[in-house]
Each structure stands twice: as C-alpha cells, then as structure tokens.
C-alpha atoms as a PDB file:
ATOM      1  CA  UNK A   1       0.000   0.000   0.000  1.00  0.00           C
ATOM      2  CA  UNK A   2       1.457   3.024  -1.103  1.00  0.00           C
ATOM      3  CA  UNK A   3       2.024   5.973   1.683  1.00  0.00           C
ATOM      4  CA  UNK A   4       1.924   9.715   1.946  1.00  0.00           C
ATOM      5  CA  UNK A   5       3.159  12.092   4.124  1.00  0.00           C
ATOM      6  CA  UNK A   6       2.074  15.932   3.805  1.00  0.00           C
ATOM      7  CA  UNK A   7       2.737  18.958   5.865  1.00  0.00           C
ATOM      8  CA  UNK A   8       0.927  22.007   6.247  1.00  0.00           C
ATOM      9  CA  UNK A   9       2.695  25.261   7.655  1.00  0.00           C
ATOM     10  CA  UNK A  10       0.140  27.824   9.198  1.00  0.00           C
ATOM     11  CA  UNK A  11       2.137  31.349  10.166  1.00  0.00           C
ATOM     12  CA  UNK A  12       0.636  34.633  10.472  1.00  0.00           C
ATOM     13  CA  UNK A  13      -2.799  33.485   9.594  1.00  0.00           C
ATOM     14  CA  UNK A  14      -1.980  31.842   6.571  1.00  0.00           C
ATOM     15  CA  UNK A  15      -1.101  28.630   4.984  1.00  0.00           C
ATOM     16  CA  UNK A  16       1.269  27.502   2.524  1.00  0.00           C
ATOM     17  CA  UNK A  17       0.165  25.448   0.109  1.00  0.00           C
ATOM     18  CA  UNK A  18       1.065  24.079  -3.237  1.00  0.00           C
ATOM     19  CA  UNK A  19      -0.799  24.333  -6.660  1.00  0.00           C
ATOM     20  CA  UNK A  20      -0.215  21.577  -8.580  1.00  0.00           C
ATOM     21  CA  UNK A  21      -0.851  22.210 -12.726  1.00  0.00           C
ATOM     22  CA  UNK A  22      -2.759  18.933 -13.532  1.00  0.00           C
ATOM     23  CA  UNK A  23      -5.856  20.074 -12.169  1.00  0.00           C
ATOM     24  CA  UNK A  24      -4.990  23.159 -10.747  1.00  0.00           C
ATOM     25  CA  UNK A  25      -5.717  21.986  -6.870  1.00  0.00           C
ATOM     26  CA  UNK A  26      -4.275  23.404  -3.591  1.00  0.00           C
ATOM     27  CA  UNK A  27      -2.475  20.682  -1.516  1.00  0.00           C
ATOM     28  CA  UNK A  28      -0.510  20.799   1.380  1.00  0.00           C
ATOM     29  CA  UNK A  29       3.399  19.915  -0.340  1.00  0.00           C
ATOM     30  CA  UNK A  30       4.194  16.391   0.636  1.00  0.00           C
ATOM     31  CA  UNK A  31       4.578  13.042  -1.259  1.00  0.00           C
ATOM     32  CA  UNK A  32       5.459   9.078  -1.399  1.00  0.00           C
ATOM     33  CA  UNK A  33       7.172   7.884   2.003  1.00  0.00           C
ATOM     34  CA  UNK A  34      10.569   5.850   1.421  1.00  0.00           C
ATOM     35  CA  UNK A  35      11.728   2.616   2.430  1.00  0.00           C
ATOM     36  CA  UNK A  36      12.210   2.322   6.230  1.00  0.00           C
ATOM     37  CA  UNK A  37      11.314   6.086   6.790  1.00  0.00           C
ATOM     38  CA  UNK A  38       8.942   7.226   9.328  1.00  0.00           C
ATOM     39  CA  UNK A  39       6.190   9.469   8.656  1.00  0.00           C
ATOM     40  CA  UNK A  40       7.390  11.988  10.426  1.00  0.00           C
ATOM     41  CA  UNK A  41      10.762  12.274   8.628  1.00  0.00           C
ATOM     42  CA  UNK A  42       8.957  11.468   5.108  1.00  0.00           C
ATOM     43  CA  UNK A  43       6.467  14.562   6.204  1.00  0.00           C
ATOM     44  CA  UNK A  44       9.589  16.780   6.654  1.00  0.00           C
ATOM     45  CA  UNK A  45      11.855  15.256   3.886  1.00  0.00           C
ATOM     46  CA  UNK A  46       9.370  15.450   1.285  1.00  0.00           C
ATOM     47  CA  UNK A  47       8.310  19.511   2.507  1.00  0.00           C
ATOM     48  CA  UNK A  48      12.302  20.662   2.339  1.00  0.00           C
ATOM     49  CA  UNK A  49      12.495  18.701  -1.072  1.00  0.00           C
ATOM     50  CA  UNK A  50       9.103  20.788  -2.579  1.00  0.00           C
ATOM     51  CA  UNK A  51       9.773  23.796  -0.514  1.00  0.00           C
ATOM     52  CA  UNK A  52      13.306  24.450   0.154  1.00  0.00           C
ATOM     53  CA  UNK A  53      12.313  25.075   3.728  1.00  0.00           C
ATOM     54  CA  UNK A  54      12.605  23.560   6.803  1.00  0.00           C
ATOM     55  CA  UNK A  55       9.338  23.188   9.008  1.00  0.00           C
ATOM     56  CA  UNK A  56       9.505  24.221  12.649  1.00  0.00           C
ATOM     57  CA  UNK A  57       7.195  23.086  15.393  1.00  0.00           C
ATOM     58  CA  UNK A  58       5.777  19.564  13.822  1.00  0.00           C
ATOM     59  CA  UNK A  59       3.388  17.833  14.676  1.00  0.00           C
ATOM     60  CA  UNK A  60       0.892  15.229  13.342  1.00  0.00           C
ATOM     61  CA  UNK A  61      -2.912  16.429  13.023  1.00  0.00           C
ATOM     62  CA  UNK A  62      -4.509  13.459  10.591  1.00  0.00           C
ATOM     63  CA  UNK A  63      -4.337   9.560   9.338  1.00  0.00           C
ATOM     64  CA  UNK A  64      -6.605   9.071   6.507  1.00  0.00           C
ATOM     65  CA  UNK A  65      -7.168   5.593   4.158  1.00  0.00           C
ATOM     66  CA  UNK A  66      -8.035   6.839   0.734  1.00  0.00           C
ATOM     67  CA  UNK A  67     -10.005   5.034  -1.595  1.00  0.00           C
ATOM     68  CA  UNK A  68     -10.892   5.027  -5.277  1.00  0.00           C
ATOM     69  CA  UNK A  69     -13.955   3.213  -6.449  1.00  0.00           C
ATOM     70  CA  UNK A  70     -14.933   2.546  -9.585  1.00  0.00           C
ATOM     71  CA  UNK A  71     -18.368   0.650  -9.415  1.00  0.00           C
ATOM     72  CA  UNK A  72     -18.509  -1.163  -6.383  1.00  0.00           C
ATOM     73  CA  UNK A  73     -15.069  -2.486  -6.882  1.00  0.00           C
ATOM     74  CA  UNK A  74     -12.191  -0.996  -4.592  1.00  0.00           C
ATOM     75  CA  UNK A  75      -9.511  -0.313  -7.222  1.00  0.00           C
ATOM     76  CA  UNK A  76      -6.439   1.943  -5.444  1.00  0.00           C
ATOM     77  CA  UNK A  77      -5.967   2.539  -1.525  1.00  0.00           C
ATOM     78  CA  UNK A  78      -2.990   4.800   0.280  1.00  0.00           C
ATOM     79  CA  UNK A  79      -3.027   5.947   3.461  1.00  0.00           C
ATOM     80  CA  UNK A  80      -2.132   9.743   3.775  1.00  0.00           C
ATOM     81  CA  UNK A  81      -0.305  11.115   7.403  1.00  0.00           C
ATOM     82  CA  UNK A  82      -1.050  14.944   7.815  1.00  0.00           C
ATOM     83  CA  UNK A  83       1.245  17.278   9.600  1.00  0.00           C
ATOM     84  CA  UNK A  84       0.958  20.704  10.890  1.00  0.00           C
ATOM     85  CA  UNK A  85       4.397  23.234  11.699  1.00  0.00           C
ATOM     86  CA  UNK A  86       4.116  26.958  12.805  1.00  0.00           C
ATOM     87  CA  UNK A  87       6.912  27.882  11.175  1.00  0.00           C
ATOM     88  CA  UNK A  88       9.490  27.132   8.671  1.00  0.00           C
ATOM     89  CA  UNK A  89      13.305  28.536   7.692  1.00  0.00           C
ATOM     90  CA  UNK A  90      15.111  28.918   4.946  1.00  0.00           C
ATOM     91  CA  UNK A  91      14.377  30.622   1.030  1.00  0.00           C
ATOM     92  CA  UNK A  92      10.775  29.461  -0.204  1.00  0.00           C
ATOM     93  CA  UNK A  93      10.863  28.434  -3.656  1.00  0.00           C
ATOM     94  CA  UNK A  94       8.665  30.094  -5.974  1.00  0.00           C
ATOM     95  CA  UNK A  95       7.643  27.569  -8.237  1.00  0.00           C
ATOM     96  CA  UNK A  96       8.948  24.032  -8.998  1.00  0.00           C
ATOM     97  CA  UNK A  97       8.235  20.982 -10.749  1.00  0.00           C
ATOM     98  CA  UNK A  98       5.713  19.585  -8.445  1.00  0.00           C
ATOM     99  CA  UNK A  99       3.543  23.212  -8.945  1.00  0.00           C
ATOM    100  CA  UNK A 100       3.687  26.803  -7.604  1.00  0.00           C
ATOM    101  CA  UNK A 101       3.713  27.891  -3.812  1.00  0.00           C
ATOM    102  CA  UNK A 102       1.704  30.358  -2.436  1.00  0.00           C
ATOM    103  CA  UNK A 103       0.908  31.831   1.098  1.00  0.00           C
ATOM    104  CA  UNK A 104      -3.538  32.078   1.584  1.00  0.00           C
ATOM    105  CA  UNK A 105      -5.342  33.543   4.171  1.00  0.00           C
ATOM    106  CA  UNK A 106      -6.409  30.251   6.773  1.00  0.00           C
ATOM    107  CA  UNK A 107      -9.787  31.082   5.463  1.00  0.00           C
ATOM    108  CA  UNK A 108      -9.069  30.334   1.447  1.00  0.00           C
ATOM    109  CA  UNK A 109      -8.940  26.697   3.000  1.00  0.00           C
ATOM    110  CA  UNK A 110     -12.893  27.150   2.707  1.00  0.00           C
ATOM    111  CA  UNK A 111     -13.223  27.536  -0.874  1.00  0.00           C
ATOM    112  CA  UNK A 112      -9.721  27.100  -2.642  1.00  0.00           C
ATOM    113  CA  UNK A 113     -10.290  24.165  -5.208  1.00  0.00           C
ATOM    114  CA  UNK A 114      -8.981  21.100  -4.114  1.00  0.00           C
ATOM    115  CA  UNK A 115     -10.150  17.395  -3.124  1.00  0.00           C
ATOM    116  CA  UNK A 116     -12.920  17.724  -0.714  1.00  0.00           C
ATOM    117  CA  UNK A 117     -11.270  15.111   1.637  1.00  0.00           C
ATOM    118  CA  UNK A 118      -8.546  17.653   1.408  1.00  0.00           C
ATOM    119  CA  UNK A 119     -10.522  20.623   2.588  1.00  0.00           C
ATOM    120  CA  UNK A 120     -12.162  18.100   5.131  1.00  0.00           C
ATOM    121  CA  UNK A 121      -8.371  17.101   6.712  1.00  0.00           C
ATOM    122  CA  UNK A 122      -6.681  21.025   5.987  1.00  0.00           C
ATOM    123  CA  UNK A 123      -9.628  22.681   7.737  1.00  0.00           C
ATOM    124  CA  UNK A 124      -8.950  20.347  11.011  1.00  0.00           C
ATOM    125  CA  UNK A 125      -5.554  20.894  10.978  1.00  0.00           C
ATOM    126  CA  UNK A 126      -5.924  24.780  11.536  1.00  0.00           C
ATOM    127  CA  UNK A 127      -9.062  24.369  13.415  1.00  0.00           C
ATOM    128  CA  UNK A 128      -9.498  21.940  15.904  1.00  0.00           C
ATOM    129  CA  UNK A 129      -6.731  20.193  18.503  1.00  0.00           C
ATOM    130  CA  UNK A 130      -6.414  16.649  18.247  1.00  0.00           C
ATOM    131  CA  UNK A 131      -5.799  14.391  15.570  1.00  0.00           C
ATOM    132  CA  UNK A 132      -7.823  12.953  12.844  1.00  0.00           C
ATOM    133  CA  UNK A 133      -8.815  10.134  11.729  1.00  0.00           C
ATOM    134  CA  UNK A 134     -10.718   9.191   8.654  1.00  0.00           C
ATOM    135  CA  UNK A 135     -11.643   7.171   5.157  1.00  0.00           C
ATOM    136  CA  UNK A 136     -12.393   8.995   1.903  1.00  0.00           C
ATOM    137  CA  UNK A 137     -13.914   6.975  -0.821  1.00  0.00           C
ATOM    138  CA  UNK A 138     -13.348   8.653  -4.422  1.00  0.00           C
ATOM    139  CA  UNK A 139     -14.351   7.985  -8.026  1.00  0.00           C
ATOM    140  CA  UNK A 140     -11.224   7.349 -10.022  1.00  0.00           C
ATOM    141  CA  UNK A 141     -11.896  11.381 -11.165  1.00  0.00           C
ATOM    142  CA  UNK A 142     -11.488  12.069  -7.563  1.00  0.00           C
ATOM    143  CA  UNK A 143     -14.915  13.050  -7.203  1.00  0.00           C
ATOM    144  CA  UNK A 144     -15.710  12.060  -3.435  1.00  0.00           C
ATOM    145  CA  UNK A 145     -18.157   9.306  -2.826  1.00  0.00           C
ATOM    146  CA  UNK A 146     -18.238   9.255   0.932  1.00  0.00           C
ATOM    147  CA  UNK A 147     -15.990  10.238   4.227  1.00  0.00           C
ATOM    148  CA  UNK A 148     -16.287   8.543   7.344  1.00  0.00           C
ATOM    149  CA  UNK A 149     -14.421  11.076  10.162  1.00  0.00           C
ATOM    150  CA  UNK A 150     -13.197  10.463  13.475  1.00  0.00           C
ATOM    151  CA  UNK A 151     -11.067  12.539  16.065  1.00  0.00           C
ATOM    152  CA  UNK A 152      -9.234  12.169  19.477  1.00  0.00           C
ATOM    153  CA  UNK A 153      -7.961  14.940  21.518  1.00  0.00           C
ATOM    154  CA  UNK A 154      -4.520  13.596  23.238  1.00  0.00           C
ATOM    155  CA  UNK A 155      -3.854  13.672  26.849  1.00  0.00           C
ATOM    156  CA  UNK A 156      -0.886  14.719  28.002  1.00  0.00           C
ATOM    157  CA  UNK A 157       0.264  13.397  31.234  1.00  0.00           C
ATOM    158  CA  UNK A 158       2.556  15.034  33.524  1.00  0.00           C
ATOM    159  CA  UNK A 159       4.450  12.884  36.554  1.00  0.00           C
ATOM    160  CA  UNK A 160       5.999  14.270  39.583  1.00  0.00           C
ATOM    161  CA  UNK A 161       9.597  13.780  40.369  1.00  0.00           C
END
C-alpha cells in the first residue's frame, strides 16, 4: 500500500500550500514515504524537497485511508499522514516541478479548489486540537463518494519527580 506524508505550515494566519498544474488543486506539499522512513521524517523530507524550507514546530494532526472506487469495486488505496508546523526557515521556492507555492489567508482553506477530503483534513488541521482520523472513498476522477471522520484529543500526562 502506497504511503503519503504531507505537511501544512500555518504562520501569520496563513497557509502555505502548493498548486499543482494537472488540475490546478491546492495541496498541502508532501509526497510518497521511502523505504524504512517514518512518517514523520517522510512529512519533513518530502516539505524541504518541494519547498526548500525547513518546518519548525511539527506535529501530526490526521491519518486518513483513501479510496478510489470505480463501481462497487475498490480499485487503489494509500493511506495519507497529515502534519501541521508553525513555522518554517530557509528561502521558499517560488515555483517548482511539483507546482507553484503560495501563502492564503487560513480562510481560502474554505473555498480554494482542491479534493474535498482535502478541505475536510486542511480545515482540522488549523481548526481543531487533536488528531484525525478518517476514510475517503473517491471515483477514479477524484470526485468524493463518501468520508467517514473520526477525532481524538490527546492527553498529556505530567508525573511528579
């Protein structure tokens, strides 16, 4: 099963996000995981690779199966690990292959176009504390069939001495 890691920066009130040319969508930069990575170093590898940046503050915010249909017949499946940073160093790139980066207001995340099971995970990740969980069903045109949406709120336990 093939694996993604993305990473979503949110500074100042805004995102960065990539456009990517083949159907003009906003995604959070990210890509395939490697051999023996984790997700939290493919998450950061694959942002300095698209961004030239390094993110600052990460953390992960979503774990998603994603599923194209066609019929009633399963025909693809990756699972997608979503990460959030507050910051980032370093000198952005403009554009590269992968599509152009631009900085939008948090609230573009409402109508920008994009997957919906995108706009579903993005607008958690700079809305709600936690993590999410959740399975997206898609047509193989990536028009979405049905979510199913969970979320847990971490505790964080703190020992004396």
């Amino acid at each position: 099963m093939q694996r993604i890691a993305n990473l979503l920066v949110i500074k100042n009130g805004q995102v960065l996000l990539l456009k990517k040319p083949r159907r003009d969508w906003y995604v959070a930069p990210g890509g395939k995981m490697e051999s023996g990575e984790s997700i939290f170093e493919a998450a950061v590898r694959e942002f300095k690779e698209e961004t030239n940046t390094t993110p600052i503050g990460t953390n992960l915010k979503g774990v998603y199966t994603m599923m194209i249909q066609e019929k009633e017949q399963i025909v693809d499946e990756w699972m997608l690990f979503t990460f959030v940073a507050t910051d980032l160093i370093g000198d952005l790139f403009e554009e590269t292959t992968e599509g152009l980066l631009e900085w939008h207001p948090v609230e573009a995340l409402a109508y920008l176009p994009m997957a919906k099971g995108d706009r579903t995970n993005l607008q958690f990740v700079v809305s709600q504390q936690g993590i999410q969980y959740g399975t997206f069903y898609y047509t193989k045109e990536f028009q979405l069939i049905k979510e199913t949406i969970q979320s847990s709120i971490e505790e964080v336990n703190h020992f004396n001495g």
